[in-house]
N, C-alpha and C. Protein backbone atom coordinates (compact mmCIF):
# COMPACT_ATOMS: atom_id res chain seq x y z
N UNK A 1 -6.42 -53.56 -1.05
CA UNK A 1 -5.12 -53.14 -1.57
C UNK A 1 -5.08 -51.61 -1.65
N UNK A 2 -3.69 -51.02 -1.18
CA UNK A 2 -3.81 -49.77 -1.40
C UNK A 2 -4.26 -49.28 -2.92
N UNK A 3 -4.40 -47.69 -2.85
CA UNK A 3 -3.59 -47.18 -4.30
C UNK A 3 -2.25 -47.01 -4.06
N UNK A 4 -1.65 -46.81 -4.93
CA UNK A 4 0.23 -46.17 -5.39
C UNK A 4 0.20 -44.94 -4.42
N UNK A 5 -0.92 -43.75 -4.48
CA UNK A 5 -0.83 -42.85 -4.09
C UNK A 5 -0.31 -43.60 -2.76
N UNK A 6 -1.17 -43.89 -2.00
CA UNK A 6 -1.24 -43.75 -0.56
C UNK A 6 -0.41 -44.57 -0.20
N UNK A 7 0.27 -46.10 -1.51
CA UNK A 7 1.23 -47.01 -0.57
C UNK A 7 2.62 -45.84 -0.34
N UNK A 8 2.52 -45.42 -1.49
CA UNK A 8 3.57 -44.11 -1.54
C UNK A 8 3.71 -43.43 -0.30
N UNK A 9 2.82 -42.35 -0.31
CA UNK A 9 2.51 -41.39 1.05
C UNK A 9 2.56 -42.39 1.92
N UNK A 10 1.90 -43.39 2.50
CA UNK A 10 2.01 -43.74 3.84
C UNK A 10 3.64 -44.49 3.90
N UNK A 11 4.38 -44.85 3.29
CA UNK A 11 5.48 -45.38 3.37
C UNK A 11 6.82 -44.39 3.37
N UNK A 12 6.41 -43.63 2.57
CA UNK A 12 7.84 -42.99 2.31
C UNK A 12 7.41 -41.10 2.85
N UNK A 13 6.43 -40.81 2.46
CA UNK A 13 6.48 -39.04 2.70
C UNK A 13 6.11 -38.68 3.89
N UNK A 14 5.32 -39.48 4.96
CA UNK A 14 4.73 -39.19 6.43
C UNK A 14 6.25 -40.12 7.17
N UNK A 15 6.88 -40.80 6.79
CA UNK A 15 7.78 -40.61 7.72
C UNK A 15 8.94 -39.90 7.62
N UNK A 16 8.96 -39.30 6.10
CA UNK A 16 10.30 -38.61 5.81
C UNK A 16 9.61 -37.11 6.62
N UNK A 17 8.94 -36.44 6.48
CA UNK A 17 8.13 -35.30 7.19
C UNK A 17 8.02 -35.78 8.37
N UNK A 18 7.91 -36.06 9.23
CA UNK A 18 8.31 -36.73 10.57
C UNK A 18 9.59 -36.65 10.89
N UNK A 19 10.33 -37.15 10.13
CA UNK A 19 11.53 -37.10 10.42
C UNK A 19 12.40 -35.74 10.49
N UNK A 20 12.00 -35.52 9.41
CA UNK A 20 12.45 -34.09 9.09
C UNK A 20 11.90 -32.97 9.77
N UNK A 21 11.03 -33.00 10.63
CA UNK A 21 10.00 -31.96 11.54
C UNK A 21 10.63 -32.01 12.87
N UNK A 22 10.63 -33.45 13.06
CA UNK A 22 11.24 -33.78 14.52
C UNK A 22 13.19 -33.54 14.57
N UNK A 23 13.74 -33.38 13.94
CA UNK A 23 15.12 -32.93 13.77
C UNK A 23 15.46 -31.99 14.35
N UNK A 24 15.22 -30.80 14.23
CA UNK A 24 14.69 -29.44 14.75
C UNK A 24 15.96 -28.94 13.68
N UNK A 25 16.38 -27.99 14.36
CA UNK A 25 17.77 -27.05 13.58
C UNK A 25 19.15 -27.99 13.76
N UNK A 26 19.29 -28.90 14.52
CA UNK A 26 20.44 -29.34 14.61
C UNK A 26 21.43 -30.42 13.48
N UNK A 27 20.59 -30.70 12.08
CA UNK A 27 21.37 -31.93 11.54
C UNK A 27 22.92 -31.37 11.14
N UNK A 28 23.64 -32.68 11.68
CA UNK A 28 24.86 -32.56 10.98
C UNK A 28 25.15 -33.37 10.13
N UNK A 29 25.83 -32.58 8.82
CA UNK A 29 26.01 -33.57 7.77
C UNK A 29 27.79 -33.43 7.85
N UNK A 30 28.51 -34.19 6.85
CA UNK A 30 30.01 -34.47 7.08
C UNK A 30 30.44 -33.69 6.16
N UNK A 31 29.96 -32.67 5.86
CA UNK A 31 30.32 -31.66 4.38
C UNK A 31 30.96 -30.19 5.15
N UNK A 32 31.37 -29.80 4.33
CA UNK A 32 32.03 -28.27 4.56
C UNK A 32 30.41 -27.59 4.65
N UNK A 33 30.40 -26.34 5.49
CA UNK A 33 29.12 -25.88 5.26
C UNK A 33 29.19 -24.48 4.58
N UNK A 34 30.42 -23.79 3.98
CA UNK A 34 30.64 -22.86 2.99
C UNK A 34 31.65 -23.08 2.13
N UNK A 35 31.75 -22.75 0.80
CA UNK A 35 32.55 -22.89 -0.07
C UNK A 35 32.27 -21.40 -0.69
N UNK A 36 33.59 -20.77 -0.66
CA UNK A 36 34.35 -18.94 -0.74
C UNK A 36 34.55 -19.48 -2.50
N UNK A 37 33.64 -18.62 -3.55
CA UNK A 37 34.00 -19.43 -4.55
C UNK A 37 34.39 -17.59 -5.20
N UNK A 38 35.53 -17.13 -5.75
CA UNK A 38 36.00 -15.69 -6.09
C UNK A 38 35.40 -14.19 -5.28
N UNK A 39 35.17 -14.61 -4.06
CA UNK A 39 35.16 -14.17 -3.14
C UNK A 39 33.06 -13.72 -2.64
N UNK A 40 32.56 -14.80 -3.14
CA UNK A 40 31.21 -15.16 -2.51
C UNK A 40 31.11 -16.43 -2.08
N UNK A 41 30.02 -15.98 -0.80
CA UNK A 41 30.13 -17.12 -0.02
C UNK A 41 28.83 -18.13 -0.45
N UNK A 42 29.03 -19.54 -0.39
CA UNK A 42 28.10 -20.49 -0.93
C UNK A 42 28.06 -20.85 -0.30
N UNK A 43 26.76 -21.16 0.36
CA UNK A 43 25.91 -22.65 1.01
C UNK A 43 26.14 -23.86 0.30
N UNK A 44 27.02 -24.53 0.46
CA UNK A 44 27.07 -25.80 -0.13
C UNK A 44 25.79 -27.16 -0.22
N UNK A 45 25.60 -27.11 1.06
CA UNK A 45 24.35 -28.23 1.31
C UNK A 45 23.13 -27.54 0.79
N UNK A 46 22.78 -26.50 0.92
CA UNK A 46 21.37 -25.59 0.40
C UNK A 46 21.38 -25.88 -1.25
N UNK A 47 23.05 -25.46 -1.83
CA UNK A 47 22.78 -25.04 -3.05
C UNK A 47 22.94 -26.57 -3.72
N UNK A 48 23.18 -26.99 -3.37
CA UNK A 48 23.19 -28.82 -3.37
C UNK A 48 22.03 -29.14 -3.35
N UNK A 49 20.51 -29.18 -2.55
CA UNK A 49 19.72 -28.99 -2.17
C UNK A 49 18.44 -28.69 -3.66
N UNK A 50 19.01 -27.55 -3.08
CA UNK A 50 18.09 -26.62 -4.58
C UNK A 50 18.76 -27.05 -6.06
N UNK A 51 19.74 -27.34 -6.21
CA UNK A 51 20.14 -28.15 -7.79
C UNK A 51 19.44 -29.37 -8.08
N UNK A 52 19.44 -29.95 -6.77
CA UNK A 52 18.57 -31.29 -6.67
C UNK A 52 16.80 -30.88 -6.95
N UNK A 53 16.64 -30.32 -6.46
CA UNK A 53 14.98 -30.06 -6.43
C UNK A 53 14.92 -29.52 -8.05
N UNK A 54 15.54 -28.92 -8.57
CA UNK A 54 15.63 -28.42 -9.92
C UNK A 54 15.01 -29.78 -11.02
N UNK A 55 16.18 -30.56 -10.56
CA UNK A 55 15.87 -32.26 -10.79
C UNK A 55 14.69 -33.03 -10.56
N UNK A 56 13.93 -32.45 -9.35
CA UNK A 56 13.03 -33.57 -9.05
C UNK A 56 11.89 -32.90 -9.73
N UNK A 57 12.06 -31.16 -10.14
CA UNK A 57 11.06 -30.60 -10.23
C UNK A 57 10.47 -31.42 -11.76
N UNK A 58 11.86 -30.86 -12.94
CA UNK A 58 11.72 -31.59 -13.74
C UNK A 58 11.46 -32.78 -14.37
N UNK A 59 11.77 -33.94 -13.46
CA UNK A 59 10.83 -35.09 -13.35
C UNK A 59 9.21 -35.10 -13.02
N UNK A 60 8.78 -34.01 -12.70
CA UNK A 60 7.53 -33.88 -11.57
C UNK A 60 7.15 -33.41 -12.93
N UNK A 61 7.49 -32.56 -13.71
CA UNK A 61 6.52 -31.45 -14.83
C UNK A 61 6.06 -32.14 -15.98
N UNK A 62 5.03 -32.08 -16.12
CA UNK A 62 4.65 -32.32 -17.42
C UNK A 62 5.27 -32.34 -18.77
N UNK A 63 4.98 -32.98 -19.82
CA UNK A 63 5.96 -32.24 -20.72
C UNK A 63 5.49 -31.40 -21.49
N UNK A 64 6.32 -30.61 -22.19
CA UNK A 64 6.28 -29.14 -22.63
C UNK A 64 5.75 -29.52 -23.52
N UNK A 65 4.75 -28.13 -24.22
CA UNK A 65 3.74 -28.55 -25.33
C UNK A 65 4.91 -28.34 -26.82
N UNK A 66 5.54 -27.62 -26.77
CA UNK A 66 6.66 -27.57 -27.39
C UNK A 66 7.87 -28.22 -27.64
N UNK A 67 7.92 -29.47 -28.00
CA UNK A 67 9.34 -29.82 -27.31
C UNK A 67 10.32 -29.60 -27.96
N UNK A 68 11.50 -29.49 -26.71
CA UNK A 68 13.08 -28.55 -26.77
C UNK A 68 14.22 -29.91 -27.71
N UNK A 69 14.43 -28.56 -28.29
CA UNK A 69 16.19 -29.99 -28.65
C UNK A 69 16.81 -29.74 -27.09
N UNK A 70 17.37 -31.11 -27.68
CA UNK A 70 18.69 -31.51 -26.62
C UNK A 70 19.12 -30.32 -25.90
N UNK A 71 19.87 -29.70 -27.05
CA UNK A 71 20.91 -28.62 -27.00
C UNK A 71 19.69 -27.85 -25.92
N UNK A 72 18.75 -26.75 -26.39
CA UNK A 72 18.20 -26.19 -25.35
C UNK A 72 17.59 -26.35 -24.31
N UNK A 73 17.14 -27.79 -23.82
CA UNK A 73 17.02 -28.20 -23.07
C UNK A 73 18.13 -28.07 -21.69
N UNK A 74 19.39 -28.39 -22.59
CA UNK A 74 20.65 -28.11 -21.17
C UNK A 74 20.38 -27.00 -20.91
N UNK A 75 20.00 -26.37 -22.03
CA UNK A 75 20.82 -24.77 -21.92
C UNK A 75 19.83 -24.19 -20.59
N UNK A 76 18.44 -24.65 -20.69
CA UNK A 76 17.46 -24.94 -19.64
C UNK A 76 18.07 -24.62 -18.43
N UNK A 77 18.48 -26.44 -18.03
CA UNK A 77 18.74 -26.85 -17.08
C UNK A 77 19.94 -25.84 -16.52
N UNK A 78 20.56 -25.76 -17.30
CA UNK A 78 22.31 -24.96 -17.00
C UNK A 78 21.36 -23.41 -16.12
N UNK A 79 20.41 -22.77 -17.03
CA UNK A 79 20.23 -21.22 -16.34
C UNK A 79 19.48 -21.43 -15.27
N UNK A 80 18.31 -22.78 -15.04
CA UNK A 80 17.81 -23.04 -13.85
C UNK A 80 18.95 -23.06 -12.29
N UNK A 81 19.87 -24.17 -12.94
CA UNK A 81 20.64 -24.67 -11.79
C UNK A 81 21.49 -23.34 -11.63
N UNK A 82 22.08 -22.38 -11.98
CA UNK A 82 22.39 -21.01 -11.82
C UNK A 82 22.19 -20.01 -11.27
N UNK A 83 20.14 -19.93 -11.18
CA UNK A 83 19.75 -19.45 -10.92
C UNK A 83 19.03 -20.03 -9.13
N UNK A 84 18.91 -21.22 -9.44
CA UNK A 84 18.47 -21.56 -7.97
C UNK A 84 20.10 -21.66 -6.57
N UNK A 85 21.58 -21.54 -7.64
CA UNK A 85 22.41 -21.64 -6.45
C UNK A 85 22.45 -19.21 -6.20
N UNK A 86 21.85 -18.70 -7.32
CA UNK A 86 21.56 -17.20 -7.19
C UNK A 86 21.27 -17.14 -6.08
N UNK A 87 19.86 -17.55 -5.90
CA UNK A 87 19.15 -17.53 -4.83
C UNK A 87 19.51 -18.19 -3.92
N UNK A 88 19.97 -19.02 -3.46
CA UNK A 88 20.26 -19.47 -2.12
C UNK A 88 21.76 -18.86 -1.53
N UNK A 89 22.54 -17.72 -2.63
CA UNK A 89 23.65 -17.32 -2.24
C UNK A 89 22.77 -15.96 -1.55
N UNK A 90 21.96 -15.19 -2.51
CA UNK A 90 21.64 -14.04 -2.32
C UNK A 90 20.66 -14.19 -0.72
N UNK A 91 19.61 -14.96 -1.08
CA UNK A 91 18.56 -15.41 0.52
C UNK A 91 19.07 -15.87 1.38
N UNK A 92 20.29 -16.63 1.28
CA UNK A 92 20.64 -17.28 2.34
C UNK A 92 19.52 -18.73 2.61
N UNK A 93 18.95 -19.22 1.87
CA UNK A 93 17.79 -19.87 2.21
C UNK A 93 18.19 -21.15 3.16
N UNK A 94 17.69 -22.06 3.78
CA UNK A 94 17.88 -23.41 4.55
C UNK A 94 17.91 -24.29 3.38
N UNK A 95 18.39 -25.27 3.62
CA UNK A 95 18.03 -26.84 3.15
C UNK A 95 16.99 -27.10 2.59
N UNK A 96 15.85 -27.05 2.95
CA UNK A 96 14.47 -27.57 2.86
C UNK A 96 13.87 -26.18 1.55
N UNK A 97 13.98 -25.00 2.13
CA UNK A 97 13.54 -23.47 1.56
C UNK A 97 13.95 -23.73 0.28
N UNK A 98 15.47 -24.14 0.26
CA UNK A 98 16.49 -24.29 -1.07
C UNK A 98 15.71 -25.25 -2.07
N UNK A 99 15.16 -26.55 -1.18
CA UNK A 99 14.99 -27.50 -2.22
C UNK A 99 13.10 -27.58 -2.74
N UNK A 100 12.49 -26.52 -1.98
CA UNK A 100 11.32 -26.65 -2.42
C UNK A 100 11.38 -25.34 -3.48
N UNK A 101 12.39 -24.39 -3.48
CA UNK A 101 12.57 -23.38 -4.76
C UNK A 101 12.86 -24.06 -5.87
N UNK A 102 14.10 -25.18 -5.74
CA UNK A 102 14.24 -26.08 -6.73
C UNK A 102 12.92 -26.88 -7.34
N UNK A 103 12.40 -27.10 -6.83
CA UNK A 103 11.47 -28.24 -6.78
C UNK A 103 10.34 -27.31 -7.94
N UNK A 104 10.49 -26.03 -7.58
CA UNK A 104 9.18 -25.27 -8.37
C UNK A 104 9.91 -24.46 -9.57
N UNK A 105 10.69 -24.41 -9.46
CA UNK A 105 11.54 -24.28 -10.61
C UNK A 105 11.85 -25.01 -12.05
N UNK A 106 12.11 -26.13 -11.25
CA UNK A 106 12.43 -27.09 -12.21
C UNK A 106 11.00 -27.57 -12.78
N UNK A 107 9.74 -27.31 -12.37
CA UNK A 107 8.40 -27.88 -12.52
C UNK A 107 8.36 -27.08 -13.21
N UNK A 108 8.21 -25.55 -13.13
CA UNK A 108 7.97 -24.80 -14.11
C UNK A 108 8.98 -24.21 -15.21
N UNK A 109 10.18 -24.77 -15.14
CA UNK A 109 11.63 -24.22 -15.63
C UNK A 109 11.81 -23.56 -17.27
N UNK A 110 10.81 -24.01 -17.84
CA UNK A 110 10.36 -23.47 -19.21
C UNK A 110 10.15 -22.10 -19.64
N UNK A 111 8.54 -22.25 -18.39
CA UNK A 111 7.84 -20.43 -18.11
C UNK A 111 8.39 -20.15 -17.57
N UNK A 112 9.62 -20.31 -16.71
CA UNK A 112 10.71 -19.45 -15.93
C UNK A 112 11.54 -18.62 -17.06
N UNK A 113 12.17 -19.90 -17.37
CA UNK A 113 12.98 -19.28 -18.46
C UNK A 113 13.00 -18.24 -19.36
N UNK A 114 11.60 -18.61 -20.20
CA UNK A 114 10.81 -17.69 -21.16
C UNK A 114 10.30 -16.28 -20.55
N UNK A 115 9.51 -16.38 -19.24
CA UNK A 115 9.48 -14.94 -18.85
C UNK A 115 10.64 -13.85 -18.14
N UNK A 116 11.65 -14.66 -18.19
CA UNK A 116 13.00 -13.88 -17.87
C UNK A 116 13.68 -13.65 -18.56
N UNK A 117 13.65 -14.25 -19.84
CA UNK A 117 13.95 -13.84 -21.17
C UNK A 117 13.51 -12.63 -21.43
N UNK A 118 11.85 -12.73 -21.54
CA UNK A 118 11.22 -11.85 -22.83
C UNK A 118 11.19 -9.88 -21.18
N UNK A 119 11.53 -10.31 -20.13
CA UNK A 119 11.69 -9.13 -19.22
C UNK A 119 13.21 -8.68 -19.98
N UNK A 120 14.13 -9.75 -20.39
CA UNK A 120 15.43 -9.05 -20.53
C UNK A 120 15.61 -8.49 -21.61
N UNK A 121 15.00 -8.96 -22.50
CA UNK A 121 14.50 -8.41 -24.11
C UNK A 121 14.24 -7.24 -24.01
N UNK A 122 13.00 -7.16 -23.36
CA UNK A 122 12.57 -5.61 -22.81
C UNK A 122 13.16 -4.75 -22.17
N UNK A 123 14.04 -5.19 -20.87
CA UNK A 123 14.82 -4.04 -20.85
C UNK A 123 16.37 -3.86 -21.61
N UNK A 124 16.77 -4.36 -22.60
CA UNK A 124 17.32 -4.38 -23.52
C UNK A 124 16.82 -3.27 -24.68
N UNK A 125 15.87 -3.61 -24.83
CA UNK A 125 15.01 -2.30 -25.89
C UNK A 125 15.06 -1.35 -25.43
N UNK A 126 13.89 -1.63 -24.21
CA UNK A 126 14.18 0.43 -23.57
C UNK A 126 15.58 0.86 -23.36
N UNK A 127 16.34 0.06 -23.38
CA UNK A 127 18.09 0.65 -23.28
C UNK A 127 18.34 1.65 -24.25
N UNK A 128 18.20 0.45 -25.08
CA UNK A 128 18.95 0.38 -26.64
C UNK A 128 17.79 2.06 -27.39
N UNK A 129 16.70 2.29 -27.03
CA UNK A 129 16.00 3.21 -27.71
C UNK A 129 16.20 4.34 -26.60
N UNK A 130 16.64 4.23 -25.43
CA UNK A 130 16.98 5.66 -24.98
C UNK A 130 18.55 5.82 -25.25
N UNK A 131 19.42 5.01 -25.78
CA UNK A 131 20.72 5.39 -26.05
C UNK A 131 20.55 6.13 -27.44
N UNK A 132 19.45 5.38 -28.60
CA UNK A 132 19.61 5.79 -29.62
C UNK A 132 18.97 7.41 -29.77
N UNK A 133 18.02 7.69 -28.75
CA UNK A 133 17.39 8.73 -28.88
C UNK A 133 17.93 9.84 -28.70
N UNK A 134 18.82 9.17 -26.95
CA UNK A 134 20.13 10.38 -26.35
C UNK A 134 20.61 10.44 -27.14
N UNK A 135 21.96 9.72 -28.25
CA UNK A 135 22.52 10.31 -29.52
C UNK A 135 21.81 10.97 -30.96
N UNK A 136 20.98 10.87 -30.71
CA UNK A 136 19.89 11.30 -32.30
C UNK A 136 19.81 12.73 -31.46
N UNK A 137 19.50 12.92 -30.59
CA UNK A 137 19.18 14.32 -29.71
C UNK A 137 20.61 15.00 -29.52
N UNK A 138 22.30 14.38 -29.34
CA UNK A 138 23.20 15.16 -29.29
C UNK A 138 23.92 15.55 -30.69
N UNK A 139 23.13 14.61 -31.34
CA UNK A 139 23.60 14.92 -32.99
C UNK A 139 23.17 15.81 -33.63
N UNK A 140 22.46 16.62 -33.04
CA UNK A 140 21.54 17.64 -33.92
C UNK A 140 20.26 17.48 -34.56
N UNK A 141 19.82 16.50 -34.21
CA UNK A 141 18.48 15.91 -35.13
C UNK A 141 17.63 15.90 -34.32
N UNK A 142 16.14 16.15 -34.82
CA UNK A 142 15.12 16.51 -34.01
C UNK A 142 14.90 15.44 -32.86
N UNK A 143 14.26 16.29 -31.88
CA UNK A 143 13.96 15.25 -30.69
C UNK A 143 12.01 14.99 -30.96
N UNK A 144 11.80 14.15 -30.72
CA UNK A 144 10.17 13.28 -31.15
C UNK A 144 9.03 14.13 -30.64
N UNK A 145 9.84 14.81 -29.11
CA UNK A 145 8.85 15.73 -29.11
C UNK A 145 9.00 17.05 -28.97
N UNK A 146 9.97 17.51 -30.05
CA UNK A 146 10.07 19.01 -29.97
C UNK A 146 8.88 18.56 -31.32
N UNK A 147 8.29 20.33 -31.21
CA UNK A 147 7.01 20.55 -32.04
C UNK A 147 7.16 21.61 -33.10
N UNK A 148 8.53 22.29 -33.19
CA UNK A 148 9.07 23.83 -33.62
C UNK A 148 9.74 23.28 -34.87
């Protein structure tokens, strides 16, 4: 008797990779292949693609040692799926490119989140302390490193 692994793999992933190898560039699907959404252009099937992989990623991940309410959990999902149709507007990525970004995204969508946070935090601060410094310096008040 097999394992799961391999009834798996030999049934469903060596012929979907087969399939998908042997295709070449030509599939046609019955969909629009851009959607002009306030005047950027979207890959529809890509960003379709990569929303999906977002999905499978998150099924694929472990669960968080932390766990999220509800509420932030969407809020999750909402900046993932945002961020993976970002990228496939900005890269231009394929089908496949789209849905294996999704795919690692959504696996890691937590530490995504969190380290793009705590980068925006940061440059939020250094903002916020060279605005306060530029006005503390046009106000007349000492600058940190005058020494006089």
């Amino acid at each position: 008797m097999m394992a799961p692994g391999e009834l798996l793999r030999s049934q469903l992933a060596v012929p979907l990779v087969a399939a998908l190898s042997s295709a070449g560039g030509n599939i046609v699907l019955p969909v629009p292949e851009l959607l002009i959404v306030g005047g950027v252009t979207v890959p529809i099937v890509s960003a379709i693609a990569g929303m999906l992989g977002v999905l499978l990623g998150e099924l694929m991940a472990a669960p968080p040692a932390a766990p999220l309410t509800a509420r932030r959990r969407w809020a999750v999902r909402i900046s993932l799926h945002l961020l993976i149709v970002g990228i496939v507007v900005l890269t231009g990525q394929q089908l496949l490119v789209a849905l294996g970004w999704g795919i690692g995204l959504g696996f890691s969508g937590l530490a995504v989140a969190e380290t793009l946070g705590s980068q925006a935090m940061a440059g939020i601060k250094m903002i916020t302390d060279a605005l306060l410094t530029r006005i503390a310096g046009s106000a007349g008040g000492k600058d940190k490193t005058d020494d006089s």
